[in-house]
PDB file of N, CA and C in Angstrom:
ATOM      1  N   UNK A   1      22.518  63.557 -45.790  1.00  0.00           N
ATOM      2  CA  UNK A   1      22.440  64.757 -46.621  1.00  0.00           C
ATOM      3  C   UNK A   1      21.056  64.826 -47.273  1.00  0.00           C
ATOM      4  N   UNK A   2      20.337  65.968 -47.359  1.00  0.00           N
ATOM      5  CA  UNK A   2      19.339  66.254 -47.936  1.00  0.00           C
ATOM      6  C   UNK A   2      19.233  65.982 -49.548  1.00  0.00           C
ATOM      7  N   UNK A   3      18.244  65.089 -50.200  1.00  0.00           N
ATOM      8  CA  UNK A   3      18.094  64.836 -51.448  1.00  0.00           C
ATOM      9  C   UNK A   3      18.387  66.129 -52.052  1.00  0.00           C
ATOM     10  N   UNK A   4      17.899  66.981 -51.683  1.00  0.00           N
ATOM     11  CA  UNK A   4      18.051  68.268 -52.855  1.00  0.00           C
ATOM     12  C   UNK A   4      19.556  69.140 -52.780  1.00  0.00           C
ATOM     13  N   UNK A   5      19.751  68.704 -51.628  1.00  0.00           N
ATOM     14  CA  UNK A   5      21.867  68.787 -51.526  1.00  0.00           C
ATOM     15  C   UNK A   5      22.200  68.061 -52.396  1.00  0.00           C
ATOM     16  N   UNK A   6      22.524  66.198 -51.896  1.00  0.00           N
ATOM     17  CA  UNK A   6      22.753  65.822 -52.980  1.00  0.00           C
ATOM     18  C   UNK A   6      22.815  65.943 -54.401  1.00  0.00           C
ATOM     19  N   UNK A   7      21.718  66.193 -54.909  1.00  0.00           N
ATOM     20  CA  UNK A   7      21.316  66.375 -56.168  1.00  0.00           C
ATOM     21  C   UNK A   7      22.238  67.605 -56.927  1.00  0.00           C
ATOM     22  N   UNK A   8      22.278  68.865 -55.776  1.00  0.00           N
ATOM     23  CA  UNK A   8      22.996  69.706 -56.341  1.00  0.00           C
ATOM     24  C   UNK A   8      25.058  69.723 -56.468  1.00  0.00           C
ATOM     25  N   UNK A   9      25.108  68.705 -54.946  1.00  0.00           N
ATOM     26  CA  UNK A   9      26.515  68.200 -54.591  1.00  0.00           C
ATOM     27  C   UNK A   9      26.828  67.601 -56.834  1.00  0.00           C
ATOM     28  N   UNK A  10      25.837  66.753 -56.757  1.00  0.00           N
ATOM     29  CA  UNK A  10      26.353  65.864 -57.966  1.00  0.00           C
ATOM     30  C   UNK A  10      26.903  66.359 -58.880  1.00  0.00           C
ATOM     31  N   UNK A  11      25.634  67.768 -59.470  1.00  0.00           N
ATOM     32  CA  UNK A  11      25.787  67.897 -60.533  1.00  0.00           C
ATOM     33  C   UNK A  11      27.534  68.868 -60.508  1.00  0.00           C
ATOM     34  N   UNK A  12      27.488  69.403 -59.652  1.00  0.00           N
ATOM     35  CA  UNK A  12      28.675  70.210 -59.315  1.00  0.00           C
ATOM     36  C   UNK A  12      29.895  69.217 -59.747  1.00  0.00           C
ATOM     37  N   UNK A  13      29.594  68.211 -58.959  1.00  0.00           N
ATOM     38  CA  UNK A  13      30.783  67.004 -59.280  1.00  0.00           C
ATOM     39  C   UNK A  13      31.160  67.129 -60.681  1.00  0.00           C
ATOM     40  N   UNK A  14      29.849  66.695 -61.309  1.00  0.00           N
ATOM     41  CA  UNK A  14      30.023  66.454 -62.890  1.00  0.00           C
ATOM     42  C   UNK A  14      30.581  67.420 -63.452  1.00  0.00           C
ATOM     43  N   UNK A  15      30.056  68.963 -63.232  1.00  0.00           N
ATOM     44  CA  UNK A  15      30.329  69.793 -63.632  1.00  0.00           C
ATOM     45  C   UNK A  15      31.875  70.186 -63.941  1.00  0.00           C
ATOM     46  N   UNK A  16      32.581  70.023 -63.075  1.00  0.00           N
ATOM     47  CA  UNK A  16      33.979  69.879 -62.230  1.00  0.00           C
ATOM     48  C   UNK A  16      34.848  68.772 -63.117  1.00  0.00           C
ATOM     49  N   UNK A  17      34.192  67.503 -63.264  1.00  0.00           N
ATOM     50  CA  UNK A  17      34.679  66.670 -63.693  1.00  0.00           C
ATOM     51  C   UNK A  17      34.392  66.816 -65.692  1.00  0.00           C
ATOM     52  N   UNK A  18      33.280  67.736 -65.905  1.00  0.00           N
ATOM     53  CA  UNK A  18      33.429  67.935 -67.137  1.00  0.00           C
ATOM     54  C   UNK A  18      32.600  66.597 -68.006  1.00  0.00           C
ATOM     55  N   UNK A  19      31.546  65.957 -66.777  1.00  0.00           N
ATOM     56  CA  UNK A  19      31.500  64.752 -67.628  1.00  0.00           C
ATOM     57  C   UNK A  19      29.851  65.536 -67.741  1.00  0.00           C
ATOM     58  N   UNK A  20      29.434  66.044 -69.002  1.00  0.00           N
ATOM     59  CA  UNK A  20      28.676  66.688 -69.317  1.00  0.00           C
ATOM     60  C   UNK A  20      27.168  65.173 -69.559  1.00  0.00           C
ATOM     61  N   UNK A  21      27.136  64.163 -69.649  1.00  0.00           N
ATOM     62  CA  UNK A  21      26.242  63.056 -69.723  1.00  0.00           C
ATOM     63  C   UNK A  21      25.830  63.179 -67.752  1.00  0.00           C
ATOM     64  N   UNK A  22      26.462  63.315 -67.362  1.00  0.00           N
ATOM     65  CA  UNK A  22      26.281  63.637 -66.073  1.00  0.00           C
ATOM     66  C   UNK A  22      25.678  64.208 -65.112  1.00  0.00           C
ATOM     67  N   UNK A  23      25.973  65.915 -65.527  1.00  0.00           N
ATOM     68  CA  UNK A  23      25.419  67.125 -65.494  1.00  0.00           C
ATOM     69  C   UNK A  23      24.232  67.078 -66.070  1.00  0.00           C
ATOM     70  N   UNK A  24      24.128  66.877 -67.379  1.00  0.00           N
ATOM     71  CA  UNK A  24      22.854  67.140 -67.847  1.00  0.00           C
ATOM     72  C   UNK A  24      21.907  66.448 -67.397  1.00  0.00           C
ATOM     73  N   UNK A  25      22.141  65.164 -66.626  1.00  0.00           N
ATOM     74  CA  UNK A  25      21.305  64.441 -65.952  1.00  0.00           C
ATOM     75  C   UNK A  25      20.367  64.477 -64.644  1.00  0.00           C
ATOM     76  N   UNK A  26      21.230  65.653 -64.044  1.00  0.00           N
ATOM     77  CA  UNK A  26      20.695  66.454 -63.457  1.00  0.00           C
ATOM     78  C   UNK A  26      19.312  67.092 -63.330  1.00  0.00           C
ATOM     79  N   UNK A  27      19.257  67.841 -64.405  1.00  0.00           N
ATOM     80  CA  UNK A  27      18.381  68.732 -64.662  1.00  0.00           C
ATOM     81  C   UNK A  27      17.649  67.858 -65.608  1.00  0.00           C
ATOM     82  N   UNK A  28      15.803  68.856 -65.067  1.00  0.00           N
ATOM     83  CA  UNK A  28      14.877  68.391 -65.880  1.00  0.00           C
ATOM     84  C   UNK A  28      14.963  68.532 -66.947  1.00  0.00           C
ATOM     85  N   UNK A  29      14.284  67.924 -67.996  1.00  0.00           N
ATOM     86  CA  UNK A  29      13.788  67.805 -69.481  1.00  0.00           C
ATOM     87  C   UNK A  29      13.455  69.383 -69.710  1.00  0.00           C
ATOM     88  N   UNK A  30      12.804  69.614 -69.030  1.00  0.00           N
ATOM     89  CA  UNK A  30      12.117  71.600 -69.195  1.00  0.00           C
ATOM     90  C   UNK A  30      12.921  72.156 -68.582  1.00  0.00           C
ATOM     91  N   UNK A  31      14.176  72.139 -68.452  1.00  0.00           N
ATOM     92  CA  UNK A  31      14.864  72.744 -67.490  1.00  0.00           C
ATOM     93  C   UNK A  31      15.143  74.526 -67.643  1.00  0.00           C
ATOM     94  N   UNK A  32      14.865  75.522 -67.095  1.00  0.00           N
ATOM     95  CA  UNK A  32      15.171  76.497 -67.571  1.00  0.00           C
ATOM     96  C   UNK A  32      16.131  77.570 -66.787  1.00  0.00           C
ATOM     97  N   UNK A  33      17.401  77.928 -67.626  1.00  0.00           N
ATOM     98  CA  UNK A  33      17.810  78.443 -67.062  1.00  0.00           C
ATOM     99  C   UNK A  33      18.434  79.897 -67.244  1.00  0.00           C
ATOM    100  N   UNK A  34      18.676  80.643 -66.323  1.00  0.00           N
ATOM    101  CA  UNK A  34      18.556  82.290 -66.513  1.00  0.00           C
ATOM    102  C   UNK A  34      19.406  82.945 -65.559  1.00  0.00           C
ATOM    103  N   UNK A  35      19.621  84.409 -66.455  1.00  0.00           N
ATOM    104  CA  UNK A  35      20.159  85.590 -65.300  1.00  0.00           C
ATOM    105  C   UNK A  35      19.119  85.889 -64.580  1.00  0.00           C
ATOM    106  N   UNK A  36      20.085  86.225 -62.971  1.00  0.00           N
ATOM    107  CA  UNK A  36      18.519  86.599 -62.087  1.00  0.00           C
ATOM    108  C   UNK A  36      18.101  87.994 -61.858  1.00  0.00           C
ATOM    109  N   UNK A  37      16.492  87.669 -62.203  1.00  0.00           N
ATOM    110  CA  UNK A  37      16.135  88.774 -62.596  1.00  0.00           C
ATOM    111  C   UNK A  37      16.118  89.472 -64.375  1.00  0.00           C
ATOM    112  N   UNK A  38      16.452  88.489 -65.115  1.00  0.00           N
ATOM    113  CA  UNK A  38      16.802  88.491 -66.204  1.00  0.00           C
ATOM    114  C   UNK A  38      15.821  87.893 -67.313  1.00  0.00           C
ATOM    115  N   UNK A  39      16.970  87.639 -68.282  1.00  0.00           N
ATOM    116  CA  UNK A  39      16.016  86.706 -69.726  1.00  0.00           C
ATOM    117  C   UNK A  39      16.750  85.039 -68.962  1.00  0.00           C
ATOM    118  N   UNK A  40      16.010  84.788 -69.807  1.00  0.00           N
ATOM    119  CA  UNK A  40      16.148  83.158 -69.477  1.00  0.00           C
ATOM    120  C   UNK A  40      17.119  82.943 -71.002  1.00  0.00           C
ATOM    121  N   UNK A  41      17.965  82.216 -70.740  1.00  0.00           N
ATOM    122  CA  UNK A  41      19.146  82.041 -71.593  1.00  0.00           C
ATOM    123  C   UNK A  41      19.047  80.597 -72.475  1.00  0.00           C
ATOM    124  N   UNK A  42      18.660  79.859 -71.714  1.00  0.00           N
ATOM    125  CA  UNK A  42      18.455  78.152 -72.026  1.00  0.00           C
ATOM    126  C   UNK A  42      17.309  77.714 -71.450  1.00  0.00           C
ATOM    127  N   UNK A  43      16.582  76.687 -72.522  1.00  0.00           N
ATOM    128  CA  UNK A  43      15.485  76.250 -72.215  1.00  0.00           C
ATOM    129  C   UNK A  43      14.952  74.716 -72.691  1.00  0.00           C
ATOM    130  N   UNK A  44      15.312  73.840 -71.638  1.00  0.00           N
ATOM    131  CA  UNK A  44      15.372  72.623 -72.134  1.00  0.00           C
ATOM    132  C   UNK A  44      16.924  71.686 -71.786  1.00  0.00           C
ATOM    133  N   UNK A  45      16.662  70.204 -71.782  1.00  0.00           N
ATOM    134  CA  UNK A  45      17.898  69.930 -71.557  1.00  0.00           C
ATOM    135  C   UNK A  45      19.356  69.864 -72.633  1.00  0.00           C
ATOM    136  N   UNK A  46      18.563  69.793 -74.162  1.00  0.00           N
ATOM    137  CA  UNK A  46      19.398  70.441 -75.190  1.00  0.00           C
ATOM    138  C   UNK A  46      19.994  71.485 -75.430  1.00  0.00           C
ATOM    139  N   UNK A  47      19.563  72.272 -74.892  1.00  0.00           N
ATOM    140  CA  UNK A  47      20.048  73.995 -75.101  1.00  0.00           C
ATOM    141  C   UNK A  47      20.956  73.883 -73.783  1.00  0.00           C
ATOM    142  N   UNK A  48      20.848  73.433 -73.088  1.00  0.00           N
ATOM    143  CA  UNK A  48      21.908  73.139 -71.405  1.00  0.00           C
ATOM    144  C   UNK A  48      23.293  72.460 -71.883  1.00  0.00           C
ATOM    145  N   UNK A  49      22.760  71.275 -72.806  1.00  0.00           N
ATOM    146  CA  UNK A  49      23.736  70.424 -73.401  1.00  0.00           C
ATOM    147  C   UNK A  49      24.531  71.128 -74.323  1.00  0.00           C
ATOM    148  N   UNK A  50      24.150  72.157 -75.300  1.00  0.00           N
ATOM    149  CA  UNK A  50      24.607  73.016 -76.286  1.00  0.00           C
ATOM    150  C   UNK A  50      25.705  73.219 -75.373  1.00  0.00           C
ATOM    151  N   UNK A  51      25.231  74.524 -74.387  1.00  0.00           N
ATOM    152  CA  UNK A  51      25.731  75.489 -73.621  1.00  0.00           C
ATOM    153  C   UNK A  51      27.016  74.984 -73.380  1.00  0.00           C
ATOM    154  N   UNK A  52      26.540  73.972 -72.391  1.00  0.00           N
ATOM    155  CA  UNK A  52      27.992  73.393 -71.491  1.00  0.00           C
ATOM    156  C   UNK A  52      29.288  72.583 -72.472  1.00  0.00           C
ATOM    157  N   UNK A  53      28.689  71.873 -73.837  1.00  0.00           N
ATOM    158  CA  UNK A  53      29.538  71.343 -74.304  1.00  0.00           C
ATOM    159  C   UNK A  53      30.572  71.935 -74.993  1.00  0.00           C
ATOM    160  N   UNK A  54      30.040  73.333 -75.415  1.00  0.00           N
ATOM    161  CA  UNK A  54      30.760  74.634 -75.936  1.00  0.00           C
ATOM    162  C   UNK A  54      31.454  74.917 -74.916  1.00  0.00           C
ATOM    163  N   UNK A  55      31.492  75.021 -73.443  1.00  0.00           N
ATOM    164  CA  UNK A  55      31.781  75.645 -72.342  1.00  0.00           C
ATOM    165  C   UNK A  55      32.964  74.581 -72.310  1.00  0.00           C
ATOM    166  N   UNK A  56      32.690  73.528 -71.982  1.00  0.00           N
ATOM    167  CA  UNK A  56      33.524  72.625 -71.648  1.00  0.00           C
ATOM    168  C   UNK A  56      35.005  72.203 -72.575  1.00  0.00           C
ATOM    169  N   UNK A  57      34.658  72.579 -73.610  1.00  0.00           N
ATOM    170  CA  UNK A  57      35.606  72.681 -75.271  1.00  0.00           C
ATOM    171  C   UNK A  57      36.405  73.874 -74.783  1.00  0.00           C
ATOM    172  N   UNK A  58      35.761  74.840 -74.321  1.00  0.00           N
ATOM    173  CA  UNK A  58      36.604  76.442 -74.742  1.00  0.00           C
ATOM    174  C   UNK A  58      37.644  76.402 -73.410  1.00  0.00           C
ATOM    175  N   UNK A  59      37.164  75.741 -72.187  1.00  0.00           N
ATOM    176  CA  UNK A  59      37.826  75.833 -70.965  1.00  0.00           C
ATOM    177  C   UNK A  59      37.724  74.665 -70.220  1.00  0.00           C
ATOM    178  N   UNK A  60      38.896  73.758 -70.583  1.00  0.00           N
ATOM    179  CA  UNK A  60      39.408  72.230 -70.404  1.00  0.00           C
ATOM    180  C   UNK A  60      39.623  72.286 -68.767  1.00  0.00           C
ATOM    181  N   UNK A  61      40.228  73.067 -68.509  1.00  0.00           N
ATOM    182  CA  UNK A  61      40.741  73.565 -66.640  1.00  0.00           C
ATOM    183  C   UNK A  61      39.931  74.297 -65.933  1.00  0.00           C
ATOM    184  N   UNK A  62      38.318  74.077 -66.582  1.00  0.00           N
ATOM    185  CA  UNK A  62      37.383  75.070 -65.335  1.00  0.00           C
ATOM    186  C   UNK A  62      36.780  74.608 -64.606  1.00  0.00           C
ATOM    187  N   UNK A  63      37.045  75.045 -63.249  1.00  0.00           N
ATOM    188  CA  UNK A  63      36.489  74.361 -61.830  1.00  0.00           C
ATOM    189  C   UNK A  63      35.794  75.400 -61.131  1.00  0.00           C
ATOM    190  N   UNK A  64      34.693  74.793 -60.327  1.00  0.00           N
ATOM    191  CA  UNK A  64      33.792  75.486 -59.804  1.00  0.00           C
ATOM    192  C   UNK A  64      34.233  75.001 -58.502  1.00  0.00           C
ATOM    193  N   UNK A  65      34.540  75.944 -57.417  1.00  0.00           N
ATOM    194  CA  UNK A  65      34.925  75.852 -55.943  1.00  0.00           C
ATOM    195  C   UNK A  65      33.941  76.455 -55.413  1.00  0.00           C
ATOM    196  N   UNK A  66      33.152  75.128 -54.397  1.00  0.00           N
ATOM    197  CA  UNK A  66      32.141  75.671 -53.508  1.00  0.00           C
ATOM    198  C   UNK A  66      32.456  76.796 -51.893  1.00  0.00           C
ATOM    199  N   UNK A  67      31.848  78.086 -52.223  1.00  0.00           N
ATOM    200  CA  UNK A  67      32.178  79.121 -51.030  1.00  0.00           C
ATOM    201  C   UNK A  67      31.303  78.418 -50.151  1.00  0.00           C
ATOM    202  N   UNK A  68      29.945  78.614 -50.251  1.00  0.00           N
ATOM    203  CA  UNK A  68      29.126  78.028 -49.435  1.00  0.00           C
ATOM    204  C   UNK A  68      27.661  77.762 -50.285  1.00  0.00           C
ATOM    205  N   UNK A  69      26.910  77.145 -49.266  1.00  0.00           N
ATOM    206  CA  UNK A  69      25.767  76.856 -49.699  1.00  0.00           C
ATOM    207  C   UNK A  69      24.567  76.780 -48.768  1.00  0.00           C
ATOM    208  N   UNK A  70      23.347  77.023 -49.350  1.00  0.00           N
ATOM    209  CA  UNK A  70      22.238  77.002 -48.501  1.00  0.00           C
ATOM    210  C   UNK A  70      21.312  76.728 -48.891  1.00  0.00           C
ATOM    211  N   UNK A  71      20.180  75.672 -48.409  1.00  0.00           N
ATOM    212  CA  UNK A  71      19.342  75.077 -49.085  1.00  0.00           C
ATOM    213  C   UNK A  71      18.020  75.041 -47.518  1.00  0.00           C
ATOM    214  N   UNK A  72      16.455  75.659 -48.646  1.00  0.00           N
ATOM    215  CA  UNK A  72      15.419  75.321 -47.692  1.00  0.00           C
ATOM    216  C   UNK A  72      14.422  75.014 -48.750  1.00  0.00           C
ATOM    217  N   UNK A  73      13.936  73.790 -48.171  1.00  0.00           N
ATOM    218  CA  UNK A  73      12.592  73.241 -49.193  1.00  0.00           C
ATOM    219  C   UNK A  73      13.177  72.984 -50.226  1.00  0.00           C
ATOM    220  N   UNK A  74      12.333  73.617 -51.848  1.00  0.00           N
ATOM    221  CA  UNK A  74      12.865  73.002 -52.192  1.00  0.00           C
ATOM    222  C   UNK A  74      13.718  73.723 -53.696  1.00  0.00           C
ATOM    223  N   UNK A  75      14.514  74.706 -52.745  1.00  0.00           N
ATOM    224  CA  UNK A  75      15.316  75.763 -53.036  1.00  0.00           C
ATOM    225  C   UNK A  75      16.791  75.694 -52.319  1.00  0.00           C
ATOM    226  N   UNK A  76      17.972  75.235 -53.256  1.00  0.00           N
ATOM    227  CA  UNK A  76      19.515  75.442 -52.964  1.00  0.00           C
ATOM    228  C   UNK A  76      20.227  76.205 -53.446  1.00  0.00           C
ATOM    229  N   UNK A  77      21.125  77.421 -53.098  1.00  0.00           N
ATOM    230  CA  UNK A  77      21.135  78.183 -53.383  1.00  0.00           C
ATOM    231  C   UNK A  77      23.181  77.862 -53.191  1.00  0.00           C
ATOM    232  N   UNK A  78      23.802  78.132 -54.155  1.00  0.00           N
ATOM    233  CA  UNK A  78      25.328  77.678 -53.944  1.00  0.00           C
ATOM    234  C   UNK A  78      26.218  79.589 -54.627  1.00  0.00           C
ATOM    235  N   UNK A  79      26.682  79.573 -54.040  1.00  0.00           N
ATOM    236  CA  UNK A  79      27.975  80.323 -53.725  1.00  0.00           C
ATOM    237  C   UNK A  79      29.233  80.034 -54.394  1.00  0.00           C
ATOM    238  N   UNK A  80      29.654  79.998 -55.686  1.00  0.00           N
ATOM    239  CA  UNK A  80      31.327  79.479 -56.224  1.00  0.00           C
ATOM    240  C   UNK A  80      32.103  80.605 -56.767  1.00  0.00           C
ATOM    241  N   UNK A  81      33.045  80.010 -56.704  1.00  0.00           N
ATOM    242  CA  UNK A  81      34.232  80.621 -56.839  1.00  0.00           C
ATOM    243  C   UNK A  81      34.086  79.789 -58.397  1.00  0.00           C
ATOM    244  N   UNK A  82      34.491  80.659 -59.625  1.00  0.00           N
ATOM    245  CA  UNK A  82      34.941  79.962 -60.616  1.00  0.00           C
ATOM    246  C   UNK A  82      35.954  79.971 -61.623  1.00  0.00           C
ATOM    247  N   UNK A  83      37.034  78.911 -61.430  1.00  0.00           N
ATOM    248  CA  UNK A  83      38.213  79.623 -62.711  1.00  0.00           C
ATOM    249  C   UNK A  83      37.999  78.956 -64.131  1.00  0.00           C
ATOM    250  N   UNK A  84      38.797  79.599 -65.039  1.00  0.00           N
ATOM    251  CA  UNK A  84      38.902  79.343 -66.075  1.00  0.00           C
ATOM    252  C   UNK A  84      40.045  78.105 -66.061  1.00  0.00           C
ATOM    253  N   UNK A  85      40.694  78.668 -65.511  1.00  0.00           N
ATOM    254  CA  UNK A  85      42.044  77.633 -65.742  1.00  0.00           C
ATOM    255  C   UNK A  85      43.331  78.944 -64.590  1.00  0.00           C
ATOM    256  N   UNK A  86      44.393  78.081 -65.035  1.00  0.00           N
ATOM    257  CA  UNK A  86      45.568  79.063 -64.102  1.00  0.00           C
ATOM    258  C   UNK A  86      45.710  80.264 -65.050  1.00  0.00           C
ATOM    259  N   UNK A  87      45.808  81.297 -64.590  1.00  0.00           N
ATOM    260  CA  UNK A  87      46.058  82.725 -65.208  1.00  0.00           C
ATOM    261  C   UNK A  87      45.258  83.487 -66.409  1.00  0.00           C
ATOM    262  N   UNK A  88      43.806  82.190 -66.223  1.00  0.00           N
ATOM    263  CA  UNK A  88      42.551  82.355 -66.624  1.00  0.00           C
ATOM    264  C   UNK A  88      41.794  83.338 -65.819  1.00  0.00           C
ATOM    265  N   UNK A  89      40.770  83.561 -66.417  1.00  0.00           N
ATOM    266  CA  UNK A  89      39.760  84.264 -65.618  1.00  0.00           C
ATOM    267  C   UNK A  89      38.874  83.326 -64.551  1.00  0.00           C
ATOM    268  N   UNK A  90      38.674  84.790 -64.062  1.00  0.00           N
ATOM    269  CA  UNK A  90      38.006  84.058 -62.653  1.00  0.00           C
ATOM    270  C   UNK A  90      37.073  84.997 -61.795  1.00  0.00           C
ATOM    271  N   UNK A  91      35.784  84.244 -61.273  1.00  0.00           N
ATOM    272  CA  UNK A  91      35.110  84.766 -61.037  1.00  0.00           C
ATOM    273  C   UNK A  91      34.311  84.194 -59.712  1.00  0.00           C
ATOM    274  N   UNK A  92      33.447  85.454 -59.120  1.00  0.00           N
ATOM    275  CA  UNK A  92      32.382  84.499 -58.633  1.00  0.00           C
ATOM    276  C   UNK A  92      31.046  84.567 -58.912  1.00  0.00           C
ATOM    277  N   UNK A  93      30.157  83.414 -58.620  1.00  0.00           N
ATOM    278  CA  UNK A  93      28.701  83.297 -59.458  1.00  0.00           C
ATOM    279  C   UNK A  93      27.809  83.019 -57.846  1.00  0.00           C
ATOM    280  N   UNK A  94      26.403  83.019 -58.008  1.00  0.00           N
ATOM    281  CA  UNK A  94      25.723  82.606 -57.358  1.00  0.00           C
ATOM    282  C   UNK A  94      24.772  81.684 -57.930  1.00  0.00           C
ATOM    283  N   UNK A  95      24.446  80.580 -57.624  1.00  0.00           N
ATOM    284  CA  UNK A  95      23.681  80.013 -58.932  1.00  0.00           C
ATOM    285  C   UNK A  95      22.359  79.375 -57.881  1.00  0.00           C
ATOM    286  N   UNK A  96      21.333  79.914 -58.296  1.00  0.00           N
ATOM    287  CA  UNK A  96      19.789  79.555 -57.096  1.00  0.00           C
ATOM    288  C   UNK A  96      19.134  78.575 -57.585  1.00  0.00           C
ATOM    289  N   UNK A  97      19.378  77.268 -57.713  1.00  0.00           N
ATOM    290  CA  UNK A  97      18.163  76.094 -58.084  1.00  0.00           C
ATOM    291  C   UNK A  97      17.283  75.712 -57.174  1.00  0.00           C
ATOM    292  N   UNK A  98      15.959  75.456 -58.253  1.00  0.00           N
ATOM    293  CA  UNK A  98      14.555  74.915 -58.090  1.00  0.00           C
ATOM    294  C   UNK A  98      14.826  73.473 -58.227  1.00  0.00           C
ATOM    295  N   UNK A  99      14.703  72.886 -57.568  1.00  0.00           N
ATOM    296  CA  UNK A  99      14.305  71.286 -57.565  1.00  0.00           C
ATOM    297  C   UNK A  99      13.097  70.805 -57.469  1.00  0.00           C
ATOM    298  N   UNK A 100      12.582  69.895 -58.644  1.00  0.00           N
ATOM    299  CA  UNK A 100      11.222  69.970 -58.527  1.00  0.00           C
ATOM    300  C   UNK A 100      11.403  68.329 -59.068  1.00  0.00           C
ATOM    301  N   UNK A 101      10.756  67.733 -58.270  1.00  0.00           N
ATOM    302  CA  UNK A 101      10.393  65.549 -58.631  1.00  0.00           C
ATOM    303  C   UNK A 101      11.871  65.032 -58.815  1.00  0.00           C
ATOM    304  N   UNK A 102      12.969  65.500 -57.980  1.00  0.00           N
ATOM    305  CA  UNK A 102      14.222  65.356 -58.032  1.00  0.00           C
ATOM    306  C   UNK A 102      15.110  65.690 -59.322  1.00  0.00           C
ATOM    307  N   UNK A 103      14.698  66.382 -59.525  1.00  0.00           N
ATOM    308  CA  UNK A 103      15.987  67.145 -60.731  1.00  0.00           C
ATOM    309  C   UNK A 103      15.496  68.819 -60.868  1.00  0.00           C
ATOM    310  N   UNK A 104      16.459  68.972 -60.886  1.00  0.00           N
ATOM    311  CA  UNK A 104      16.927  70.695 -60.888  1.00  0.00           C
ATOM    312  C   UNK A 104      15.438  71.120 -62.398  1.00  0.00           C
ATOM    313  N   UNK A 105      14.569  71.827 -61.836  1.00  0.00           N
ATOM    314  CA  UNK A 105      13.478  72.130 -62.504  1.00  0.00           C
ATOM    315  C   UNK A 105      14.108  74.315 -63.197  1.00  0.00           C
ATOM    316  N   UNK A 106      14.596  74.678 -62.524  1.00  0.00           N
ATOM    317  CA  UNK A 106      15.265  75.781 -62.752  1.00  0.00           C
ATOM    318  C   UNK A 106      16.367  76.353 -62.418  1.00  0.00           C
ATOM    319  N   UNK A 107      17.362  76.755 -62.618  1.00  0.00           N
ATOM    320  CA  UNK A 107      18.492  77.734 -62.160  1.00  0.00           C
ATOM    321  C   UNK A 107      18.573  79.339 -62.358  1.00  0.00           C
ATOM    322  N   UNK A 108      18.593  80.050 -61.619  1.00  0.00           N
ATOM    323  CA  UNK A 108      19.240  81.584 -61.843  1.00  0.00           C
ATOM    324  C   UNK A 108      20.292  81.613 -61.170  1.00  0.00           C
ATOM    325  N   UNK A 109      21.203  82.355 -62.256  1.00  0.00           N
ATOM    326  CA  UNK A 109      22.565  83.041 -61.812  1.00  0.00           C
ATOM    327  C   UNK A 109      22.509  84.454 -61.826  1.00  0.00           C
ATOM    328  N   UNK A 110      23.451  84.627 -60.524  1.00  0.00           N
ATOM    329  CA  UNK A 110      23.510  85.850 -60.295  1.00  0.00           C
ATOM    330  C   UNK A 110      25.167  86.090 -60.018  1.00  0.00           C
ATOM    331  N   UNK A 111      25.581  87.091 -61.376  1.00  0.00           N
ATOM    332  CA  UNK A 111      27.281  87.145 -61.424  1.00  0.00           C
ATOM    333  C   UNK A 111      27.684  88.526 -61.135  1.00  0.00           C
TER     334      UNK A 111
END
């Protein structure tokens, strides 16, 4: 598997698994992340950490199901399905990471 698969396989894991020390490990120190085409929402791996730990509190049962994925250089681009929980909301996202010296250097979502 391609390092920059991997890298993105992981954080998904973590993500999934909610183990937010994990996830955030992922991503760079400058990490910035945004709507695409948008404002940039979070900036840094603290403001990521904010984000998700609030995220992770409000919705104990949210899983990200991979549709598909596609990755060239050093750009992966993933496809999910995402619920809240059962009879939660649910959605799908597109989420486009930059990988840059092996950790996710940027993300845009596109919902």
């Amino acid at each position: 598997m391609n390092a920059n698969v991997a890298l993105i396989q992981r954080q998904l894991d973590a993500y999934n698994a909610q183990d937010l020390d994990a996830y955030v490990a992922c991503y760079a120190p400058d990490v910035v992340v945004a709507s695409l085409n948008g404002a940039v929402t979070e900036t840094g791996r603290e403001a990521l950490r904010a984000r998700y730990a609030k995220a992770f509190a409000a919705f104990p049962e949210n899983k990200a199901r991979l549709v598909g994925r596609m990755a060239v250089g050093n750009t992966v681009i993933d496809h999910e399905d995402v619920s809240r929980g059962p009879g939660k909301e649910q959605f799908e996202i597109i989420a486009i990471y930059t990988v840059k010296d092996g950790l996710i250097a940027r993300v845009d979502f596109a919902k």
